[in-house]
PDB file of N, CA and C in Angstrom:
ATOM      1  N   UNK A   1     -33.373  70.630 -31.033  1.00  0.00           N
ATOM      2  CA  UNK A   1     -32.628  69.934 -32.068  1.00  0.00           C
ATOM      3  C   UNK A   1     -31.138  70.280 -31.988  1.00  0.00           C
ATOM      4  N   UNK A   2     -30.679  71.271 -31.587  1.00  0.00           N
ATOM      5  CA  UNK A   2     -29.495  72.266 -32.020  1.00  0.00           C
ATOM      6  C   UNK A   2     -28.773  71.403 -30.604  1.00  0.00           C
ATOM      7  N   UNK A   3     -29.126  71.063 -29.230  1.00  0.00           N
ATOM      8  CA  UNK A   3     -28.892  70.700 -27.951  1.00  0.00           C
ATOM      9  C   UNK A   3     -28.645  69.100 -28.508  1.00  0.00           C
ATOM     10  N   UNK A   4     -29.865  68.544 -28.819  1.00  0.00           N
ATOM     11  CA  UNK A   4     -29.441  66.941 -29.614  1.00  0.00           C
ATOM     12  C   UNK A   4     -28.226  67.002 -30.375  1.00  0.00           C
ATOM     13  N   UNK A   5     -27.928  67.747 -31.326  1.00  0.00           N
ATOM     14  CA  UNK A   5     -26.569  67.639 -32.319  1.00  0.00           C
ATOM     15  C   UNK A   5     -25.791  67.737 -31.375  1.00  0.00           C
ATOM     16  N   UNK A   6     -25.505  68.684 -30.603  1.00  0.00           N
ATOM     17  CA  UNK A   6     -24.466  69.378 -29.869  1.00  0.00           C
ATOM     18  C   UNK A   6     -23.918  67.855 -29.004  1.00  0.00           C
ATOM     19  N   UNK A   7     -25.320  67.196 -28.194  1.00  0.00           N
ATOM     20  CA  UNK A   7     -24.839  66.180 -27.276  1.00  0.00           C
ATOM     21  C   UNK A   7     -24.199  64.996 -27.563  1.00  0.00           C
ATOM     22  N   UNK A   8     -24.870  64.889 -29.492  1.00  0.00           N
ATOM     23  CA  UNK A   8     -24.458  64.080 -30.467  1.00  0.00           C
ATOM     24  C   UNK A   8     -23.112  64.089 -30.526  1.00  0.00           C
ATOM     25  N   UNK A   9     -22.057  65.500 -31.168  1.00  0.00           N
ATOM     26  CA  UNK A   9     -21.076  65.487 -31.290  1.00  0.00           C
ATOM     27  C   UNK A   9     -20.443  65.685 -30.001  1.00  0.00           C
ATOM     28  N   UNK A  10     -20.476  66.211 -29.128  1.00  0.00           N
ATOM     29  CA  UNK A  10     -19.627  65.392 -27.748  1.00  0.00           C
ATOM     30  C   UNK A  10     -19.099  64.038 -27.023  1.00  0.00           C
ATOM     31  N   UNK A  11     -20.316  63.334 -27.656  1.00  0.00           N
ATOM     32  CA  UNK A  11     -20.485  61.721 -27.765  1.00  0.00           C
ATOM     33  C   UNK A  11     -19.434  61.230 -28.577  1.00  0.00           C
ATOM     34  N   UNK A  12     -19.635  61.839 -29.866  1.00  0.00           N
ATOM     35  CA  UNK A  12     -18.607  61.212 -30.679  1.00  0.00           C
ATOM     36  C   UNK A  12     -17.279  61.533 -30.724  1.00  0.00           C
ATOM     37  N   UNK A  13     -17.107  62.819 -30.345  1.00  0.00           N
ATOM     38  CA  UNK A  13     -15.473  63.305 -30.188  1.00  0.00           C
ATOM     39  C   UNK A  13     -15.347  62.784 -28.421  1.00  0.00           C
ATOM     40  N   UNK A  14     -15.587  62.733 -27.884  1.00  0.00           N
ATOM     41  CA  UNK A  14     -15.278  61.795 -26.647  1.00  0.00           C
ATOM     42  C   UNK A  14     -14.961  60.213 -27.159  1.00  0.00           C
ATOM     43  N   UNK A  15     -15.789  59.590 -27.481  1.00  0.00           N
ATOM     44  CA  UNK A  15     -15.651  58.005 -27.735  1.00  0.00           C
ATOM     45  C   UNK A  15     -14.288  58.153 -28.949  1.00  0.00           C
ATOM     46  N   UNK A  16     -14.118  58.952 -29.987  1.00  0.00           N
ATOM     47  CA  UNK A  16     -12.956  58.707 -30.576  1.00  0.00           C
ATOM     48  C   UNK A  16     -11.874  58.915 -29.975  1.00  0.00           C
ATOM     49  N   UNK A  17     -11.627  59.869 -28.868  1.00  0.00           N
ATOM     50  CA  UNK A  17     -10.459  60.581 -28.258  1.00  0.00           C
ATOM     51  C   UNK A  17     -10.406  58.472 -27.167  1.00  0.00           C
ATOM     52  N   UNK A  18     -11.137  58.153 -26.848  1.00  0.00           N
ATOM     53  CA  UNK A  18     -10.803  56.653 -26.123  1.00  0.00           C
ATOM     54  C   UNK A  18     -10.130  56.134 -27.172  1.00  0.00           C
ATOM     55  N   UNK A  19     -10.679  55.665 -27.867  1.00  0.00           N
ATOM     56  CA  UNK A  19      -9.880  54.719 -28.927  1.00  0.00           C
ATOM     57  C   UNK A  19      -9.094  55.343 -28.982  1.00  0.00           C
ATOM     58  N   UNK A  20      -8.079  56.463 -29.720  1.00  0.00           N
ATOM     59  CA  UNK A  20      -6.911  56.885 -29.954  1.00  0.00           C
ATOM     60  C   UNK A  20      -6.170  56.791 -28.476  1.00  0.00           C
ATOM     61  N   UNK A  21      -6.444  56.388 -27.166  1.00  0.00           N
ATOM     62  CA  UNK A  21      -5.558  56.133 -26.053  1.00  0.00           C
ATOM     63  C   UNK A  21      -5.326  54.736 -26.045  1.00  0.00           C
ATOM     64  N   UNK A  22      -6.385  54.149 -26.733  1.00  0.00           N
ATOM     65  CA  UNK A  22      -6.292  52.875 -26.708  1.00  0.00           C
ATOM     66  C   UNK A  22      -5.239  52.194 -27.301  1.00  0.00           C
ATOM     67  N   UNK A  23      -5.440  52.683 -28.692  1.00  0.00           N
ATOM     68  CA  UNK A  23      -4.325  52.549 -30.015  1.00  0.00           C
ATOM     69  C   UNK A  23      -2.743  52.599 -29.417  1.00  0.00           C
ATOM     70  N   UNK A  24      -2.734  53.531 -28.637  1.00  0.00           N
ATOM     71  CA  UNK A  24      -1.410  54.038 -28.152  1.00  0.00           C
ATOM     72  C   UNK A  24      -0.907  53.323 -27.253  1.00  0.00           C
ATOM     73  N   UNK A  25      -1.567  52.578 -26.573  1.00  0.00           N
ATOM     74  CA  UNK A  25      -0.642  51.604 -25.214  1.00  0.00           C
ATOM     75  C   UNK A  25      -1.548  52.761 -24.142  1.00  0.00           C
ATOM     76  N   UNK A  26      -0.544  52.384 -22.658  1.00  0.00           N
ATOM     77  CA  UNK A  26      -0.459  53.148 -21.615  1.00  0.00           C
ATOM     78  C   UNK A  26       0.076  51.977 -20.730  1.00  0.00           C
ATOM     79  N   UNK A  27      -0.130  52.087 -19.353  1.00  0.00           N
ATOM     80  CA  UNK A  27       0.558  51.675 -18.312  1.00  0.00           C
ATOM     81  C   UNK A  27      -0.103  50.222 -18.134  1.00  0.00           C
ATOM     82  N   UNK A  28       0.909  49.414 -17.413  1.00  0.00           N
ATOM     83  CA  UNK A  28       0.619  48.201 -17.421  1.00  0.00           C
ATOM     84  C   UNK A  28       1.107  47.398 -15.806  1.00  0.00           C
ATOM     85  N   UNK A  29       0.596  47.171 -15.087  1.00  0.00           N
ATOM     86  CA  UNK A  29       1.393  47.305 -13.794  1.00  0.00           C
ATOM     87  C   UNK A  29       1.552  45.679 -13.929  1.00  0.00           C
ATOM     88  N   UNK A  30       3.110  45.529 -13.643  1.00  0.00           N
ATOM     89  CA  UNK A  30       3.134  43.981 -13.661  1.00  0.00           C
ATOM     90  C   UNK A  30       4.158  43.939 -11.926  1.00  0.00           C
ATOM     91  N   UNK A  31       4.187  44.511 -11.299  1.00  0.00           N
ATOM     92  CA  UNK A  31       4.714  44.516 -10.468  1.00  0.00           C
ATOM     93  C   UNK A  31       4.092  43.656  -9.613  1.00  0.00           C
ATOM     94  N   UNK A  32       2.957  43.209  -9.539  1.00  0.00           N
ATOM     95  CA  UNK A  32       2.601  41.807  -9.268  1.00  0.00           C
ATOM     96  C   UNK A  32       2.998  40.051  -9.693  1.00  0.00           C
ATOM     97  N   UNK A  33       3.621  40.370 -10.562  1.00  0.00           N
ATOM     98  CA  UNK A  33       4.239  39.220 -11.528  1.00  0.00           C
ATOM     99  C   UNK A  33       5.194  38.453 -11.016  1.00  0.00           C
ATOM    100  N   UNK A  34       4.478  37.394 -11.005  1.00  0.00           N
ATOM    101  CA  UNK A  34       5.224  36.552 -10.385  1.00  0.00           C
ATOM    102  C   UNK A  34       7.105  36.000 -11.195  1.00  0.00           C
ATOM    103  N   UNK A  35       8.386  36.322 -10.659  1.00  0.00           N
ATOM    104  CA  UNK A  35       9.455  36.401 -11.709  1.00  0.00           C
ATOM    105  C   UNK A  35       9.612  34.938 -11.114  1.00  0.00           C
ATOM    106  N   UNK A  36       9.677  34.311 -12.505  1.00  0.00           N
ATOM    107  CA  UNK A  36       9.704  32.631 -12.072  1.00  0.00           C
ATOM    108  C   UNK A  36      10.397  31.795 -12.859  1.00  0.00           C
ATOM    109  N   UNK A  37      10.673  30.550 -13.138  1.00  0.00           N
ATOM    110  CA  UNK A  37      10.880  29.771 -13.801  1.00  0.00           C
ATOM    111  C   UNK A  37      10.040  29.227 -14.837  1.00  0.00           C
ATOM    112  N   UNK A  38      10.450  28.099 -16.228  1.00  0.00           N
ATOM    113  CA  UNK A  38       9.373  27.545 -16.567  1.00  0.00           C
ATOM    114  C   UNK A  38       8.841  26.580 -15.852  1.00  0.00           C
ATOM    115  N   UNK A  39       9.756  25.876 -15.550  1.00  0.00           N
ATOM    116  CA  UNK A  39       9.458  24.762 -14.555  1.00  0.00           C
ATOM    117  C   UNK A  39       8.346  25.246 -13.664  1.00  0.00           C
ATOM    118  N   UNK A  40       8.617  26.205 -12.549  1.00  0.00           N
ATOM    119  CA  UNK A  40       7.750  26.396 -11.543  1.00  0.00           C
ATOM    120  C   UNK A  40       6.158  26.781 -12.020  1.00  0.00           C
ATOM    121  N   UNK A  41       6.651  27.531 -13.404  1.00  0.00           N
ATOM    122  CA  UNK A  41       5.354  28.128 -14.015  1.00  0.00           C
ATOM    123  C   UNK A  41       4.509  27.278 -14.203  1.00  0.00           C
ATOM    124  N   UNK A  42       4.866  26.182 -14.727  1.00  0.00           N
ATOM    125  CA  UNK A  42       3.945  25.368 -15.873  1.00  0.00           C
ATOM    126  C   UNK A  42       3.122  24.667 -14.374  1.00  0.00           C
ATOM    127  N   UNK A  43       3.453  24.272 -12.989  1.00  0.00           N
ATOM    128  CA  UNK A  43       2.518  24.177 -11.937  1.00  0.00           C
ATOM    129  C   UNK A  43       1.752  24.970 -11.096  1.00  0.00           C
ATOM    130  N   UNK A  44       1.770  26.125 -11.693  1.00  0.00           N
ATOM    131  CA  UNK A  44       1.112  27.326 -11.057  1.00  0.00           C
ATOM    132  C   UNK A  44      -0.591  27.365 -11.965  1.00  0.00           C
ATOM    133  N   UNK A  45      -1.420  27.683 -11.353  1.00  0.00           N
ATOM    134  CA  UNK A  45      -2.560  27.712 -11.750  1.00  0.00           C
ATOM    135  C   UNK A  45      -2.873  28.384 -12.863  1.00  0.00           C
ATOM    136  N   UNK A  46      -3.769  28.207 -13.559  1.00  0.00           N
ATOM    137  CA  UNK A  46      -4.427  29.277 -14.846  1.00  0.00           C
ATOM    138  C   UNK A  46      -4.401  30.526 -14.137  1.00  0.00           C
ATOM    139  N   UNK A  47      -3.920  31.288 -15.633  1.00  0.00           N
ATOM    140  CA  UNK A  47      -4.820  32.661 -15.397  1.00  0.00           C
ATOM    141  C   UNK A  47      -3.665  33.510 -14.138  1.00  0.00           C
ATOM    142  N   UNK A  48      -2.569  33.052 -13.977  1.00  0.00           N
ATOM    143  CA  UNK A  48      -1.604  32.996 -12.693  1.00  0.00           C
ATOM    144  C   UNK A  48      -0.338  34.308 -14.078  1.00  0.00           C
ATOM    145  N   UNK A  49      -0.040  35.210 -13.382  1.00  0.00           N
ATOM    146  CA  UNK A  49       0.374  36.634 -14.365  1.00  0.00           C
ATOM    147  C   UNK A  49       1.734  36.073 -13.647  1.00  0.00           C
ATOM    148  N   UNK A  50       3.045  35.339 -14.633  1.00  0.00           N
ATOM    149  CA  UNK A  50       4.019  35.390 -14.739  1.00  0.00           C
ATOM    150  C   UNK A  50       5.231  36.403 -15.187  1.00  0.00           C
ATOM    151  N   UNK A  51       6.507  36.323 -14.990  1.00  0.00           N
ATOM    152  CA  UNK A  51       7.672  36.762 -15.805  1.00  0.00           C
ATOM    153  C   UNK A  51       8.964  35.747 -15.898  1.00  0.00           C
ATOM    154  N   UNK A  52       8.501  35.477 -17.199  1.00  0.00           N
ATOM    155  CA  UNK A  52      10.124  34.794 -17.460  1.00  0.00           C
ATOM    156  C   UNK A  52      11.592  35.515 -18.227  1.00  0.00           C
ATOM    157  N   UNK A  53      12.601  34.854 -18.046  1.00  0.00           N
ATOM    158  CA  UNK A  53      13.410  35.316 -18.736  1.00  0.00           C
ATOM    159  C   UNK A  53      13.916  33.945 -19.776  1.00  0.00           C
ATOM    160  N   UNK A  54      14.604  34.384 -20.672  1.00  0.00           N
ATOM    161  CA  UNK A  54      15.155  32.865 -21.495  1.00  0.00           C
ATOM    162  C   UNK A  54      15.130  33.642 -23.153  1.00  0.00           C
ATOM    163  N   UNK A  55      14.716  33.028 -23.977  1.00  0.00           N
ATOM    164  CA  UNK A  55      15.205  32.678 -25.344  1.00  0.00           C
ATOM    165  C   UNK A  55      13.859  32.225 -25.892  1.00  0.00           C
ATOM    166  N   UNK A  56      13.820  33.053 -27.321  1.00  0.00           N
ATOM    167  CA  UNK A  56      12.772  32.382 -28.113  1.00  0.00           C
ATOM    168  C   UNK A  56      13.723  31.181 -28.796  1.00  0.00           C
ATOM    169  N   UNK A  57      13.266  29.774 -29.029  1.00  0.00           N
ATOM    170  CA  UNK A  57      13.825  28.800 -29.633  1.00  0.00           C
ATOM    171  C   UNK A  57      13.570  29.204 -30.968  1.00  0.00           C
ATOM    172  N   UNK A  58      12.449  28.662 -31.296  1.00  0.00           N
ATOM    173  CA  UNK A  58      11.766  28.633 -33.100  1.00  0.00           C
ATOM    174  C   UNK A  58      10.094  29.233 -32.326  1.00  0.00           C
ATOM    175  N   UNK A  59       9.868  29.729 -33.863  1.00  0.00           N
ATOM    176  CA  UNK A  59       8.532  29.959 -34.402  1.00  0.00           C
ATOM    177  C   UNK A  59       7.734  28.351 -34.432  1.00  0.00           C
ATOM    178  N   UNK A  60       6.620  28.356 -33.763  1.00  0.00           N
ATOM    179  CA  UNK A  60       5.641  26.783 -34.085  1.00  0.00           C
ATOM    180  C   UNK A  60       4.495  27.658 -34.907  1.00  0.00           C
ATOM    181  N   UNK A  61       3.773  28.432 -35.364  1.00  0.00           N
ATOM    182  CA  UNK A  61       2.579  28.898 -36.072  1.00  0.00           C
ATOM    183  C   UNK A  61       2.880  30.586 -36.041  1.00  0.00           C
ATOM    184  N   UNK A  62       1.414  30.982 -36.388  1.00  0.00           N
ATOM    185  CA  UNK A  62       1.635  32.077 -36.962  1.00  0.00           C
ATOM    186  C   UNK A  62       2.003  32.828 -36.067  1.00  0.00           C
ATOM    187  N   UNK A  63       1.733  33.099 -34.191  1.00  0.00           N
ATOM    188  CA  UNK A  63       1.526  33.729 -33.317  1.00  0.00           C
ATOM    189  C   UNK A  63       2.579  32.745 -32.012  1.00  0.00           C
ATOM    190  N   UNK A  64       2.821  31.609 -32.847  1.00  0.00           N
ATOM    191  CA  UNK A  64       2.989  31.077 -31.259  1.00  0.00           C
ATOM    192  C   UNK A  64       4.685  30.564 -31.838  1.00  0.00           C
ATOM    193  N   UNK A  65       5.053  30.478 -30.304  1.00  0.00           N
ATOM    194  CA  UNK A  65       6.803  30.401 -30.310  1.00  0.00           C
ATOM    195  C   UNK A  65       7.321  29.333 -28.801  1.00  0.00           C
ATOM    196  N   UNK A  66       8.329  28.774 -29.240  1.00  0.00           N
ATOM    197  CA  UNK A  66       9.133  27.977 -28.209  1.00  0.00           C
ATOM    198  C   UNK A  66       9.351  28.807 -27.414  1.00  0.00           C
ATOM    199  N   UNK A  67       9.690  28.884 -26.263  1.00  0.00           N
ATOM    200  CA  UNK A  67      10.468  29.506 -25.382  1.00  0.00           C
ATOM    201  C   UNK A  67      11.361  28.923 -24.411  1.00  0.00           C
ATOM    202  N   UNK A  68      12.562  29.264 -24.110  1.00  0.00           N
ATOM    203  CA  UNK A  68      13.134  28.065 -23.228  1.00  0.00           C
ATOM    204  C   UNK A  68      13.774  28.885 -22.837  1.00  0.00           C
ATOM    205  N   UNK A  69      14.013  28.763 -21.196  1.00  0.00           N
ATOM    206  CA  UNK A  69      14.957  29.051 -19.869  1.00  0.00           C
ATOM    207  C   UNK A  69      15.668  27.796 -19.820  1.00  0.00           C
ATOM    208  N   UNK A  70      16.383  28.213 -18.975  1.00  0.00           N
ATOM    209  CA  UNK A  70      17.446  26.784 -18.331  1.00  0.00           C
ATOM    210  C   UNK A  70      17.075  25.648 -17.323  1.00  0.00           C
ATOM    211  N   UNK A  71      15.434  26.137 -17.071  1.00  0.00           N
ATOM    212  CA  UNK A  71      14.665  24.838 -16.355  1.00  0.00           C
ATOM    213  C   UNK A  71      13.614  23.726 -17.460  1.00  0.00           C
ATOM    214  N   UNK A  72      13.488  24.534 -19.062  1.00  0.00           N
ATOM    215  CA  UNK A  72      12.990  23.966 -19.786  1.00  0.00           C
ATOM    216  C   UNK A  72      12.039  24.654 -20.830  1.00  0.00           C
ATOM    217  N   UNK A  73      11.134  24.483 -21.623  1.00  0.00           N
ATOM    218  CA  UNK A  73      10.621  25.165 -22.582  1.00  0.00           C
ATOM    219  C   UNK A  73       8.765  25.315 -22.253  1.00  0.00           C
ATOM    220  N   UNK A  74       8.143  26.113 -22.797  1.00  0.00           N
ATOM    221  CA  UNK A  74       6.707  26.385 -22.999  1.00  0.00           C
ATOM    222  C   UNK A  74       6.283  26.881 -24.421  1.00  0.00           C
ATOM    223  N   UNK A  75       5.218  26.310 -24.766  1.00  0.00           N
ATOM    224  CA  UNK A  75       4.956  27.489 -25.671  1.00  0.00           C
ATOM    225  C   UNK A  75       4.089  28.644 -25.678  1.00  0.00           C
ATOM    226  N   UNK A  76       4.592  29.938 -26.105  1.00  0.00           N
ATOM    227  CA  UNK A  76       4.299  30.953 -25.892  1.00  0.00           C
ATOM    228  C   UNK A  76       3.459  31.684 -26.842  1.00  0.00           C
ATOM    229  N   UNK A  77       2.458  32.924 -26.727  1.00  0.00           N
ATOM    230  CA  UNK A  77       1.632  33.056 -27.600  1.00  0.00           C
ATOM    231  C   UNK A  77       2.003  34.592 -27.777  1.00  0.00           C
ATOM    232  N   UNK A  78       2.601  35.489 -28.648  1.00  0.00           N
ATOM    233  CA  UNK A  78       2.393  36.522 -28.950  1.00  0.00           C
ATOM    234  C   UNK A  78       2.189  37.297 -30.066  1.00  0.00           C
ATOM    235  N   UNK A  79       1.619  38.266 -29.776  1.00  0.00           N
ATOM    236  CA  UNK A  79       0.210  38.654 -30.862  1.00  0.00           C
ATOM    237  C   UNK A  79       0.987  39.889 -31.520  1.00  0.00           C
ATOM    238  N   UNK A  80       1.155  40.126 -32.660  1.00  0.00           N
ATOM    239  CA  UNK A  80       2.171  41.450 -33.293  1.00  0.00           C
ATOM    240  C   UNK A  80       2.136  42.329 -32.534  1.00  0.00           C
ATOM    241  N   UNK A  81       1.319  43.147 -31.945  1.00  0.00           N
ATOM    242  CA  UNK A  81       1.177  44.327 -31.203  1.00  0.00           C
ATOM    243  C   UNK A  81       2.068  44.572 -30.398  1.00  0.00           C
ATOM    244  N   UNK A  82       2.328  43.014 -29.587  1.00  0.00           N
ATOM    245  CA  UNK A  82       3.269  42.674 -28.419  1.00  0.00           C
ATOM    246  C   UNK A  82       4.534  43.128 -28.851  1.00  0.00           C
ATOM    247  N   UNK A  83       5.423  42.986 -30.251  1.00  0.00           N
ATOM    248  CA  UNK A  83       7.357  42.898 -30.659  1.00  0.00           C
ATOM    249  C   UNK A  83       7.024  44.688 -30.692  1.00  0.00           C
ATOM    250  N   UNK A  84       6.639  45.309 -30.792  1.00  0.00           N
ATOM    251  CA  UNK A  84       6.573  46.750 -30.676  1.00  0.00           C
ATOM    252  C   UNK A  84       8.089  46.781 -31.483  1.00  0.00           C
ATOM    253  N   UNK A  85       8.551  46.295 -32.770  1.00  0.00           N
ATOM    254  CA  UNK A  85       8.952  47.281 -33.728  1.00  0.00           C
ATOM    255  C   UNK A  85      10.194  46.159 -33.342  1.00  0.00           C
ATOM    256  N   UNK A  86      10.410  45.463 -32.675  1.00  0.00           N
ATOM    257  CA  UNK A  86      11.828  44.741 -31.630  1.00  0.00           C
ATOM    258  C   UNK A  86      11.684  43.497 -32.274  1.00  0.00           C
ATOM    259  N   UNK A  87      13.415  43.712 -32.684  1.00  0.00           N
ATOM    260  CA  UNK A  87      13.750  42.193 -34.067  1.00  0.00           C
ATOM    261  C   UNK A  87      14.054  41.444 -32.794  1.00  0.00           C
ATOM    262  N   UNK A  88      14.336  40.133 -32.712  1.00  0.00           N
ATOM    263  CA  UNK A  88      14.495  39.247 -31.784  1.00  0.00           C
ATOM    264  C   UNK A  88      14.999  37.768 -32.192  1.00  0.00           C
ATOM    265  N   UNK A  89      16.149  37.183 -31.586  1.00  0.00           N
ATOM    266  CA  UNK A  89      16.710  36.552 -32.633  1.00  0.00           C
ATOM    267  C   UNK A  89      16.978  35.168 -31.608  1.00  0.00           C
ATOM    268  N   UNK A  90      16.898  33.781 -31.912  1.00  0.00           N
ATOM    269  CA  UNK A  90      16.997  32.855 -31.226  1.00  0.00           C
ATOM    270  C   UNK A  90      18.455  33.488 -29.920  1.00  0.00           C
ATOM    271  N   UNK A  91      19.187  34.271 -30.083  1.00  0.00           N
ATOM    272  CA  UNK A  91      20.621  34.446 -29.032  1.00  0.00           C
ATOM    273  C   UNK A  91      20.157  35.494 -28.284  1.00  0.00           C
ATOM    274  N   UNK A  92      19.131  35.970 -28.240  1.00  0.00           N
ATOM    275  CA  UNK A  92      18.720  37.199 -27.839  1.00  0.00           C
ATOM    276  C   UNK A  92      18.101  37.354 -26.255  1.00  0.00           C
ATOM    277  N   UNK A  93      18.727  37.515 -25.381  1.00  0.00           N
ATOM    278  CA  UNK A  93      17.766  37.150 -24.187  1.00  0.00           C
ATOM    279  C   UNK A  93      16.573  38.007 -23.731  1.00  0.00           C
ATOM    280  N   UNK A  94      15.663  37.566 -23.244  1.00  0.00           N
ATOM    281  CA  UNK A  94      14.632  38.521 -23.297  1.00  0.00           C
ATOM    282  C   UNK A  94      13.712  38.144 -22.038  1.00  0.00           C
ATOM    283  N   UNK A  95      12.979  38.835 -21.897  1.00  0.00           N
ATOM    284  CA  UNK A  95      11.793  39.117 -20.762  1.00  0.00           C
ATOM    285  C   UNK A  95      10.066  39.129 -21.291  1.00  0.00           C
ATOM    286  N   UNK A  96       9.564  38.347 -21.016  1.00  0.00           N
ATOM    287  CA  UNK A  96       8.456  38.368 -20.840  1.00  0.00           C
ATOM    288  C   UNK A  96       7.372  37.933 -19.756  1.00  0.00           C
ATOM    289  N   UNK A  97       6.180  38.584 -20.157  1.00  0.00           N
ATOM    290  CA  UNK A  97       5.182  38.717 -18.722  1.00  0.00           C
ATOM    291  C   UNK A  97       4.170  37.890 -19.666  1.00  0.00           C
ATOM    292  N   UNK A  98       3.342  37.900 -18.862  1.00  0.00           N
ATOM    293  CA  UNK A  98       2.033  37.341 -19.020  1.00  0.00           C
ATOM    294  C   UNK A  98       1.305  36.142 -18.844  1.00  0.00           C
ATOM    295  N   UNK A  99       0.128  35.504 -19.197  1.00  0.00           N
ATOM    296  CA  UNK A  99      -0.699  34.910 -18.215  1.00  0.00           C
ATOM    297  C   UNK A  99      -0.175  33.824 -18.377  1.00  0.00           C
ATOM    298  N   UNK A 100      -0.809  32.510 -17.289  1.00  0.00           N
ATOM    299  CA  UNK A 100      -0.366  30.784 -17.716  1.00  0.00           C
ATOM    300  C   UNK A 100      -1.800  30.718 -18.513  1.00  0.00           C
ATOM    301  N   UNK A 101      -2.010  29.554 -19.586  1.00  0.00           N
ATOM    302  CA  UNK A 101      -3.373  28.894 -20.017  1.00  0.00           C
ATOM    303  C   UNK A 101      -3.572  27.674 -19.963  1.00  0.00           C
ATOM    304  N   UNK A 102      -3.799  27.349 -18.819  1.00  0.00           N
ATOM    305  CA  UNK A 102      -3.950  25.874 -19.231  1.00  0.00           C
ATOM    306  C   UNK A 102      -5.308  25.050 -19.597  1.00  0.00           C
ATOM    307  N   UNK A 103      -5.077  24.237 -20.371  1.00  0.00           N
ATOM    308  CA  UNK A 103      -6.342  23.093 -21.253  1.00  0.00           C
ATOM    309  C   UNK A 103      -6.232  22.142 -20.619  1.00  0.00           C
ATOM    310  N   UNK A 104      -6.722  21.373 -21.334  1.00  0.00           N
ATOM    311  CA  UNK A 104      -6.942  19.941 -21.142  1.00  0.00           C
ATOM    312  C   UNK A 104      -5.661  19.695 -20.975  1.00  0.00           C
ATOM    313  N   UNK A 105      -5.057  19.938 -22.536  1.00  0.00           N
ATOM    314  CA  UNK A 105      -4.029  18.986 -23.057  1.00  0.00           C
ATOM    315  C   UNK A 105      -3.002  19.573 -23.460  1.00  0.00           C
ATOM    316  N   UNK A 106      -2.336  21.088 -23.001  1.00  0.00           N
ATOM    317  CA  UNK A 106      -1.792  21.716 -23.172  1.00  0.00           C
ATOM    318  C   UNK A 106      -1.815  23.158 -21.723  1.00  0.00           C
ATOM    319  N   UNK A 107      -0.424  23.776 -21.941  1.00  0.00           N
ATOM    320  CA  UNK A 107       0.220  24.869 -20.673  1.00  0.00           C
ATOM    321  C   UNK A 107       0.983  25.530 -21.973  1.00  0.00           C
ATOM    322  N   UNK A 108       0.368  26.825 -22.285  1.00  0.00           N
ATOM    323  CA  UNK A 108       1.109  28.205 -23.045  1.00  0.00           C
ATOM    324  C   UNK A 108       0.812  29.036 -21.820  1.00  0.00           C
ATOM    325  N   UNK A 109       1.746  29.990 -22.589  1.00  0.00           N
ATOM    326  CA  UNK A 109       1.982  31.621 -22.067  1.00  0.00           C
ATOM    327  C   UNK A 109       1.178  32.467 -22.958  1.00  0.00           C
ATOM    328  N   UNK A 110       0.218  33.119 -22.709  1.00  0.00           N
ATOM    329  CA  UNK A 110      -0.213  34.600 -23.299  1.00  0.00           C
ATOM    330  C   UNK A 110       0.647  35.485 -23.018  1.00  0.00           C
ATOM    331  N   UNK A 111       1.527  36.105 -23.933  1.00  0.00           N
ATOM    332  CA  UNK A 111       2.328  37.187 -23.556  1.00  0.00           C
ATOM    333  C   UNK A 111       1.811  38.278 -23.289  1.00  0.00           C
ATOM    334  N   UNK A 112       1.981  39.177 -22.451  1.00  0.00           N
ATOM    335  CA  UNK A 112       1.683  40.703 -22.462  1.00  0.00           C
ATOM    336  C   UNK A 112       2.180  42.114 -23.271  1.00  0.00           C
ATOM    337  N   UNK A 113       3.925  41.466 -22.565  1.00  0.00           N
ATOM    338  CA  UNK A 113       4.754  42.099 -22.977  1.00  0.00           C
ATOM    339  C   UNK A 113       5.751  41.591 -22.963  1.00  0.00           C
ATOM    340  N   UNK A 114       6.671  42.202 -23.567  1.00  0.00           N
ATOM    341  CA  UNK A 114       8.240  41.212 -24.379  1.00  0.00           C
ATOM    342  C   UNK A 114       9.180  42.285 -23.950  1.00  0.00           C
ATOM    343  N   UNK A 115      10.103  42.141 -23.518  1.00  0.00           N
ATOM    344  CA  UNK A 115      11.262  42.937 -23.390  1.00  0.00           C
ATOM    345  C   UNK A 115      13.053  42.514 -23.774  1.00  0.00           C
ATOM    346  N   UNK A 116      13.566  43.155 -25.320  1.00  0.00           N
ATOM    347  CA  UNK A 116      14.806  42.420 -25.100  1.00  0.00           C
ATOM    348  C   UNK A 116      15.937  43.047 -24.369  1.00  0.00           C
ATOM    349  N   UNK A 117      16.421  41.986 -23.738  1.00  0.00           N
ATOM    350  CA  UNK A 117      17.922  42.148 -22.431  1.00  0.00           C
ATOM    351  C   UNK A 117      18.799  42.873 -23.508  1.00  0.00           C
ATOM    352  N   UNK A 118      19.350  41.116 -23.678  1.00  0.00           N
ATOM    353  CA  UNK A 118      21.068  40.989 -24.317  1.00  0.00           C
ATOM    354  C   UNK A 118      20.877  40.211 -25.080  1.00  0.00           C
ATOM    355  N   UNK A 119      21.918  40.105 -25.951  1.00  0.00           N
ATOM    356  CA  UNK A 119      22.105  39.116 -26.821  1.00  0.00           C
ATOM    357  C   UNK A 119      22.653  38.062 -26.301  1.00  0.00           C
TER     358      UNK A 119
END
């Protein structure tokens, strides 16, 4: 019984110590990322791990946002976790990664990560 508890609480202080790495971030290798245009993006296949640079335009919903470079706009999807604390303002230039999605009837960006330049 005393060996059961014991294996019990190893179990559980292991599986919590994951989640708390989880919570925290860690490394993200985008050095595969393709640094591109919107233009070029929006013909690149699903599921295809981009980086753009450009400008949030406006807010369209709760999560999702214009984005526009100087070849044209997408809309982009990022999830709170993503602004990590970072105000961001239509003049603001910025960097982001992450996947293409394409539908039927629609081409967004899943963001990964957001990075701001310059203003």
């Amino acid at each position: 019984m005393k060996k059961l508890l014991l294996m019990l609480s190893l179990t559980l202080a292991t599986l919590s110590c994951h989640a708390a790495v989880q919570t925290f971030g860690g490394f993200q290798d985008t050095t595969g990322a393709n640094k591109t245009t919107i233009a070029k993006a929006v013909k690149m296949p699903d599921d295809t791990y981009v980086t753009l640079q450009g400008n949030i335009e406006k807010q369209l919903g709760d999560d999702k946002y214009l984005f526009k470079d100087t070849t044209g706009t997408i809309t982009v999807e990022i999830d709170k976790e993503i602004w990590a604390g970072q105000i961001i303002t239509p003049k603001d230039k910025i960097e982001i990664s992450g996947e293409i999605d394409k539908k039927f009837n629609y081409i967004k960006l899943d963001v990964n990560t957001l990075k701001k330049l310059s203003k």
